[in-house]
Protein backbone atom coordinates (compact mmCIF):
# COMPACT_ATOMS: atom_id res chain seq x y z
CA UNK A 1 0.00 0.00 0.00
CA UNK A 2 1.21 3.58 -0.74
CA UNK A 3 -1.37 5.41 0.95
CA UNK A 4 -3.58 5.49 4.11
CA UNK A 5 -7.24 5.40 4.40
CA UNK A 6 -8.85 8.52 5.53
CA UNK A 7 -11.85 10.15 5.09
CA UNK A 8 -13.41 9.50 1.31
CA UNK A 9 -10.16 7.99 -0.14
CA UNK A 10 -9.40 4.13 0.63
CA UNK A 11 -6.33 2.98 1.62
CA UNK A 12 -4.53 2.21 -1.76
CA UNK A 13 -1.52 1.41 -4.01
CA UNK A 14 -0.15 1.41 -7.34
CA UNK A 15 -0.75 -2.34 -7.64
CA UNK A 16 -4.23 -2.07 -8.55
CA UNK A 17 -4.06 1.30 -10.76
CA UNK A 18 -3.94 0.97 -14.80
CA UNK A 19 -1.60 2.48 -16.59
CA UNK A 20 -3.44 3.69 -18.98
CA UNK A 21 -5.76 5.71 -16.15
CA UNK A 22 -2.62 7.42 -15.69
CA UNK A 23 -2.04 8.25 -18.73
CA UNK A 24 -5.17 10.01 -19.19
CA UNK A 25 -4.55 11.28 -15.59
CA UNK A 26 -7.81 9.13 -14.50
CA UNK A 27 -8.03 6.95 -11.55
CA UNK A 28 -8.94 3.40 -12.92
CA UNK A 29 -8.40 -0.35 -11.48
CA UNK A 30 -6.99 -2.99 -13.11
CA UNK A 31 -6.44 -6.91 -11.82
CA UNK A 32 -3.52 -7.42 -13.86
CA UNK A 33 -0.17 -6.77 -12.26
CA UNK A 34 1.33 -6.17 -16.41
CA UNK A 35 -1.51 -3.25 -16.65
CA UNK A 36 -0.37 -2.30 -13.06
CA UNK A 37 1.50 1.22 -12.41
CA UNK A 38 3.04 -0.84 -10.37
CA UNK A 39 5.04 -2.75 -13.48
CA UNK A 40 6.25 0.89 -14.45
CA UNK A 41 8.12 1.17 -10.89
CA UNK A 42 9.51 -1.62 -10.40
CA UNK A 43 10.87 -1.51 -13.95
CA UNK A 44 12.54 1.80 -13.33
CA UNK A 45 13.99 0.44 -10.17
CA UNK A 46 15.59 -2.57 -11.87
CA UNK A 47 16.91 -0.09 -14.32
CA UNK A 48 18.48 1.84 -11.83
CA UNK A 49 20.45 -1.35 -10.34
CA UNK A 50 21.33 -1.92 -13.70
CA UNK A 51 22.77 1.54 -14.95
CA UNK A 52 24.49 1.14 -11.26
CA UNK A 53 25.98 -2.14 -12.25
CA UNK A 54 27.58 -0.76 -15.48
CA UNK A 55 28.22 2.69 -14.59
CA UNK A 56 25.98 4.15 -16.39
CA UNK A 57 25.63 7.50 -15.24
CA UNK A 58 23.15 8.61 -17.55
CA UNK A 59 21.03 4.81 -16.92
CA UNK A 60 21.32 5.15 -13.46
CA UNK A 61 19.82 9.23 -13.06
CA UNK A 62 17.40 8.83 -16.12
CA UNK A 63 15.62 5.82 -14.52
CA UNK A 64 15.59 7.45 -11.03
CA UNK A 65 14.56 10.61 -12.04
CA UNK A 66 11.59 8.77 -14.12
CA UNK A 67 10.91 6.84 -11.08
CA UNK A 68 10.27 9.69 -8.90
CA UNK A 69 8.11 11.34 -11.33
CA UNK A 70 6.25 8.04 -11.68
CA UNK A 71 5.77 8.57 -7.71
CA UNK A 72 4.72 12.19 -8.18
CA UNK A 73 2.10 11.83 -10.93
CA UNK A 74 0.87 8.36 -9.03
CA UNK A 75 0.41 11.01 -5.52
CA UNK A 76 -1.16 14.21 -7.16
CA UNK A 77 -3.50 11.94 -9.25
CA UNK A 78 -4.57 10.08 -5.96
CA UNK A 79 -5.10 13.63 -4.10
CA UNK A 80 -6.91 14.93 -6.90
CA UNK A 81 -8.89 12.13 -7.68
CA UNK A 82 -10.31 12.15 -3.64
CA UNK A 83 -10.69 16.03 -3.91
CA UNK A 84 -11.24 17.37 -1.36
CA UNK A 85 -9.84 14.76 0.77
CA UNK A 86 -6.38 16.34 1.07
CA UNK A 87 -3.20 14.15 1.31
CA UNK A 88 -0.72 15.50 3.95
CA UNK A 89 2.73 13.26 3.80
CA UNK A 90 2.13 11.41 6.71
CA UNK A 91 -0.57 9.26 4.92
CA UNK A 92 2.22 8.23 2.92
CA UNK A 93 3.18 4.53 3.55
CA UNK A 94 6.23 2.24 3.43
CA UNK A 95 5.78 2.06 -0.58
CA UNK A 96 5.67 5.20 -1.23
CA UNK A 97 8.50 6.70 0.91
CA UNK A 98 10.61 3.66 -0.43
CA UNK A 99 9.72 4.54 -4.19
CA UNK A 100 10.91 8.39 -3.28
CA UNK A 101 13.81 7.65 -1.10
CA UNK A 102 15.45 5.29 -3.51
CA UNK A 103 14.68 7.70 -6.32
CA UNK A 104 16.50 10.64 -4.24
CA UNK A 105 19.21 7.93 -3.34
CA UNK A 106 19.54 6.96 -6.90
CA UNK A 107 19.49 10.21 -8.27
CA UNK A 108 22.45 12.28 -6.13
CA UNK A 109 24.39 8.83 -6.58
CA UNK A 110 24.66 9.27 -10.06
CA UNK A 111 26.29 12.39 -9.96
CA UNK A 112 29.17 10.65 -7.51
CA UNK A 113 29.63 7.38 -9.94
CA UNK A 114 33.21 7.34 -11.43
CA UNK A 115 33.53 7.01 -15.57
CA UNK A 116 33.52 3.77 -17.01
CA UNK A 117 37.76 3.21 -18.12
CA UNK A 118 37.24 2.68 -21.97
C-alpha cells in the first residue's frame, strides 16, 4: 500500500491502478499486475540497479529521475482524484517513501559514480 485510508479515499496502491488511467490522468483499477503502475516502478527500479551495475551515469539518473516522477504523478492523481480529501505526507506509507527515497538515493548517486575506463 502507498497510501492510508482517511476520510473519502481508501487505503490504496499502485498495484491495482492501470496504466493507462494514468495516462489520461484518471483513476482506474486494473487486476492485472502487467496493466499495473506498479510494473512501471519496479521496472525503473531494476533499471536503476542496472545503470548502477555498469556505470551508467546517464542509466542510473534517467531511470531514477523517471521513477520519482512516476511517484509524483501516481500522488497528485490520488489527491486529486479524492478532492477534497487532502493528502498531507504522513498518509504516505512504506511504498511510497521507499519509491521516493530510492529515487532521491539513486538520483544524487549518479552524480558521484566514477567514468567507465574505456
Amino acid at each position: 500500500m502507498w497510501v492510508s485510508a482517511r476520510g473519502r479515499r481508501p487505503s490504496s496502491g499502485i498495484r491495482h491502478t492501470a496504466i493507462s488511467g494514468l495516462l489520461h490522468w484518471h483513476y482506474s483499477f486494473t487486476g492485472s499486475f502487467t496493466l499495473s503502475f506498479a510494473l512501471i516502478v519496479v521496472a525503473c527500479g531494476a533499471l536503476v540497479f542496472v545503470g548502477a551495475v555498469f556505470a551508467s551515469r546517464l542509466v542510473a539518473g534517467l531511470f531514477s529521475l523517471l521513477a520519482l516522477a512516476a511517484a509524483g504523478i501516481w500522488i497528485g492523481l490520488n489527491a486529486t482524484h479524492y478532492n477534497p480529501t487532502n493528502l498531507p505526507y504522513s498518509d504516505l506509507r512504506l511504498g511510497a517513501w521507499l519509491v521516493i527515497g530510492g529515487g532521491v538515493v539513486g538520483l544524487i548517486s549518479s552524480f558521484f559514480m566514477r567514468r567507465r575506463a574505456h
